[in-house]
C-alpha atoms as a PDB file:
ATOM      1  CA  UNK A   1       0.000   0.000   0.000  1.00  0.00           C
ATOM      2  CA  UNK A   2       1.189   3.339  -1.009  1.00  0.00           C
ATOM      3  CA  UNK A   3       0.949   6.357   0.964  1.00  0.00           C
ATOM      4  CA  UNK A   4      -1.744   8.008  -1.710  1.00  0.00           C
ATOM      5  CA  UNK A   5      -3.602   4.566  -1.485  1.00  0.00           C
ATOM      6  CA  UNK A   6      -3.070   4.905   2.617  1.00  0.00           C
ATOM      7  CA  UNK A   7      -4.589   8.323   2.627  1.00  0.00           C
ATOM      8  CA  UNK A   8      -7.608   7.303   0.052  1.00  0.00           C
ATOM      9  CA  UNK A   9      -8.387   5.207   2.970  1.00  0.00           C
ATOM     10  CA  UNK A  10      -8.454   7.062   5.465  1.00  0.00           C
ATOM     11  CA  UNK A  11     -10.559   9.677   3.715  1.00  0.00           C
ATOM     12  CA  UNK A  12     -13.033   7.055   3.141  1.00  0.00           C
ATOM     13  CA  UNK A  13     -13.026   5.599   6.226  1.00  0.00           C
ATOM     14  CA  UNK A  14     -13.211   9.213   8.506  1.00  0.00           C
ATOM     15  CA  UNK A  15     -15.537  10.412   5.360  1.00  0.00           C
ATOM     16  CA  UNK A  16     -13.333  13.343   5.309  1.00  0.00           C
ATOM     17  CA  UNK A  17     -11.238  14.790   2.542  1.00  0.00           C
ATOM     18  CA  UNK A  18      -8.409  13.388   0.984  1.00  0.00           C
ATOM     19  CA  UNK A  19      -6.680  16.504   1.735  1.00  0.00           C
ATOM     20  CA  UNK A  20      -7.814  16.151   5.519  1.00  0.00           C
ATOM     21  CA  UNK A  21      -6.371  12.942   5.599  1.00  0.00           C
ATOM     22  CA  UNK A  22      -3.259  13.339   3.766  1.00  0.00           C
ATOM     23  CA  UNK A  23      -2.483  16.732   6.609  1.00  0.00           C
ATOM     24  CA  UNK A  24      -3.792  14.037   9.562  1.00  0.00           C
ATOM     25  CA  UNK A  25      -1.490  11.497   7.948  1.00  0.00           C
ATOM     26  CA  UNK A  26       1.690  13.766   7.938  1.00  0.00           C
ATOM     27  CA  UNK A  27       0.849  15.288  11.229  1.00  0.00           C
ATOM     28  CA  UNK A  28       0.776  12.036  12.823  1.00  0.00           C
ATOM     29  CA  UNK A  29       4.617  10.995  11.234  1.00  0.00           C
ATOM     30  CA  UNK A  30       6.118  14.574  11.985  1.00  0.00           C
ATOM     31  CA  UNK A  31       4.933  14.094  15.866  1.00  0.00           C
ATOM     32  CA  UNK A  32       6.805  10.733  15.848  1.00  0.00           C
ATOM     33  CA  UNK A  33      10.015  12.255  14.729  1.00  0.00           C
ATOM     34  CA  UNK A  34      10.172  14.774  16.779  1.00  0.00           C
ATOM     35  CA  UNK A  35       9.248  12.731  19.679  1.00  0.00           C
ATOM     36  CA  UNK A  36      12.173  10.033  18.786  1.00  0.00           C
ATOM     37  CA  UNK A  37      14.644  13.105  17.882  1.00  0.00           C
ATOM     38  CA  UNK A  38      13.912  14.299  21.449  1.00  0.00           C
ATOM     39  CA  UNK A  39      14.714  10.445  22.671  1.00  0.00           C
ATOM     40  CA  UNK A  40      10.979   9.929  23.792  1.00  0.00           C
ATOM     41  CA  UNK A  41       9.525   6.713  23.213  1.00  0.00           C
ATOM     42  CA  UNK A  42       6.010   6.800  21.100  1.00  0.00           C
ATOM     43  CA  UNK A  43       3.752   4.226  21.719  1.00  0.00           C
ATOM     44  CA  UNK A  44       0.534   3.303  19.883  1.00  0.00           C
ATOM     45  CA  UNK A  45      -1.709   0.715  22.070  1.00  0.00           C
ATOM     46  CA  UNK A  46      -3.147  -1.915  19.892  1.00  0.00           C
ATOM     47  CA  UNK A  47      -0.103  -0.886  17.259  1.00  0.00           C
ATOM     48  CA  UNK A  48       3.477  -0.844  18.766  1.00  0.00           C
ATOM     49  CA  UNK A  49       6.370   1.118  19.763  1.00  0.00           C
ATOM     50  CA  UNK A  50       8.533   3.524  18.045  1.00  0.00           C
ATOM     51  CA  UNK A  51      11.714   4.113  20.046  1.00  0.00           C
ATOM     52  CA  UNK A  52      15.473   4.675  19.085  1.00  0.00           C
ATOM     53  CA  UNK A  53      18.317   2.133  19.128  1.00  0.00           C
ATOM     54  CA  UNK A  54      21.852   3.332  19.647  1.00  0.00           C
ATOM     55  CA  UNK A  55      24.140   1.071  17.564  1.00  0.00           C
ATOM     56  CA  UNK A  56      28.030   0.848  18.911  1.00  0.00           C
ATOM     57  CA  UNK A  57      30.846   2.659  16.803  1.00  0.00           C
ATOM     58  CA  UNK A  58      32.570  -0.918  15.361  1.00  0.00           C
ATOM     59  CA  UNK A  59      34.491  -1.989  13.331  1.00  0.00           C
ATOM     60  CA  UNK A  60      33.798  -3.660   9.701  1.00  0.00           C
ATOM     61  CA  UNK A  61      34.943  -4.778   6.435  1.00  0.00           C
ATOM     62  CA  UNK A  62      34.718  -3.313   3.480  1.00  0.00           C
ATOM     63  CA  UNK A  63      33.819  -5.943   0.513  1.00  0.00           C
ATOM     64  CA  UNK A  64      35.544  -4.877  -2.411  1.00  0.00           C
ATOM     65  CA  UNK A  65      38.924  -4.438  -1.164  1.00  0.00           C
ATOM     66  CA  UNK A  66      38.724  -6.518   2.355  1.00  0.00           C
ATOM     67  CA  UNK A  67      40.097  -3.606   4.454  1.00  0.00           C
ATOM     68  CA  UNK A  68      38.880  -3.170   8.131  1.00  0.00           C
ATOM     69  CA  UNK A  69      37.203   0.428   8.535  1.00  0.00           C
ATOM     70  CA  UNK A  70      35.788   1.945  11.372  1.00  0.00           C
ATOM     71  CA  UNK A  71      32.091   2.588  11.701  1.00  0.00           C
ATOM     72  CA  UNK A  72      30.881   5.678  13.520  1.00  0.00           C
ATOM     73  CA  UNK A  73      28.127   5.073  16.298  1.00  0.00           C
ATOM     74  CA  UNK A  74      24.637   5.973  15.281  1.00  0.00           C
ATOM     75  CA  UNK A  75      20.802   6.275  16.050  1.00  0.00           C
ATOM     76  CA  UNK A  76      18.123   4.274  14.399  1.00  0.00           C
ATOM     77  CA  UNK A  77      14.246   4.135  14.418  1.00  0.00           C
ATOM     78  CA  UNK A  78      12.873   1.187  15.254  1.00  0.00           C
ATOM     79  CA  UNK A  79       9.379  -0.495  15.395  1.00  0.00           C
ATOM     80  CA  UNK A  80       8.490  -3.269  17.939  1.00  0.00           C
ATOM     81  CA  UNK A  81       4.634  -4.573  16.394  1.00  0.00           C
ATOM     82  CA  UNK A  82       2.180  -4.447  19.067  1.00  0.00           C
ATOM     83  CA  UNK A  83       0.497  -8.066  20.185  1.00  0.00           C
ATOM     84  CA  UNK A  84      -3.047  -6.935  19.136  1.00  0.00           C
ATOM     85  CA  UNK A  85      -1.842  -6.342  16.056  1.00  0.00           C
ATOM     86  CA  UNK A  86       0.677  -9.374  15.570  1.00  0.00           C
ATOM     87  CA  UNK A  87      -1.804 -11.349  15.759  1.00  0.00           C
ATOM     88  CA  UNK A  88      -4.219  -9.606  13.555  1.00  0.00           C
ATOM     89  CA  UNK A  89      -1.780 -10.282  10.542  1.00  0.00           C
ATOM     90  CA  UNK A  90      -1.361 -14.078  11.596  1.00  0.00           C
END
């Protein structure tokens, strides 16, 4: 599903506008970034969790030549799937 096909949706569904939905829609995103950039946790009952992992600087390989690099330490998002809806998609 595609993010126009997403908001379609959810303009059906509220039996609102597509341009409604498609503002609701990127309100609801922009509020999770800023709530991970701030290091807050964003949970969604029924959903899941967004929350940040911190990944160690380490050291790696690079493929092509076989030389051992260093890799900086870094944030990611990451999504942990809710039970409710685990076992929705079963």
């Amino acid at each position: 599903m595609t993010k126009a096909e997403l908001v379609e949706k959810m303009a059906k569904d509220a039996d609102i506008s597509k341009a409604a939905a498609d503002k609701a829609l990127g309100s609801m995103i922009e509020g999770i970034k800023k709530a991970l950039k701030k290091g807050n946790k964003v949970t969604l009952v029924g959903f899941g969790s967004f929350s940040i992992s911190n990944r160690k600087a380490r050291l790696g390989r690079n493929p092509q030549t076989g030389a051992t690099i260093k890799i900086k330490a870094s944030k990611a998002p990451k999504f942990t799937a809710g039970k409710a809806f685990k076992d929705a998609v079963k």
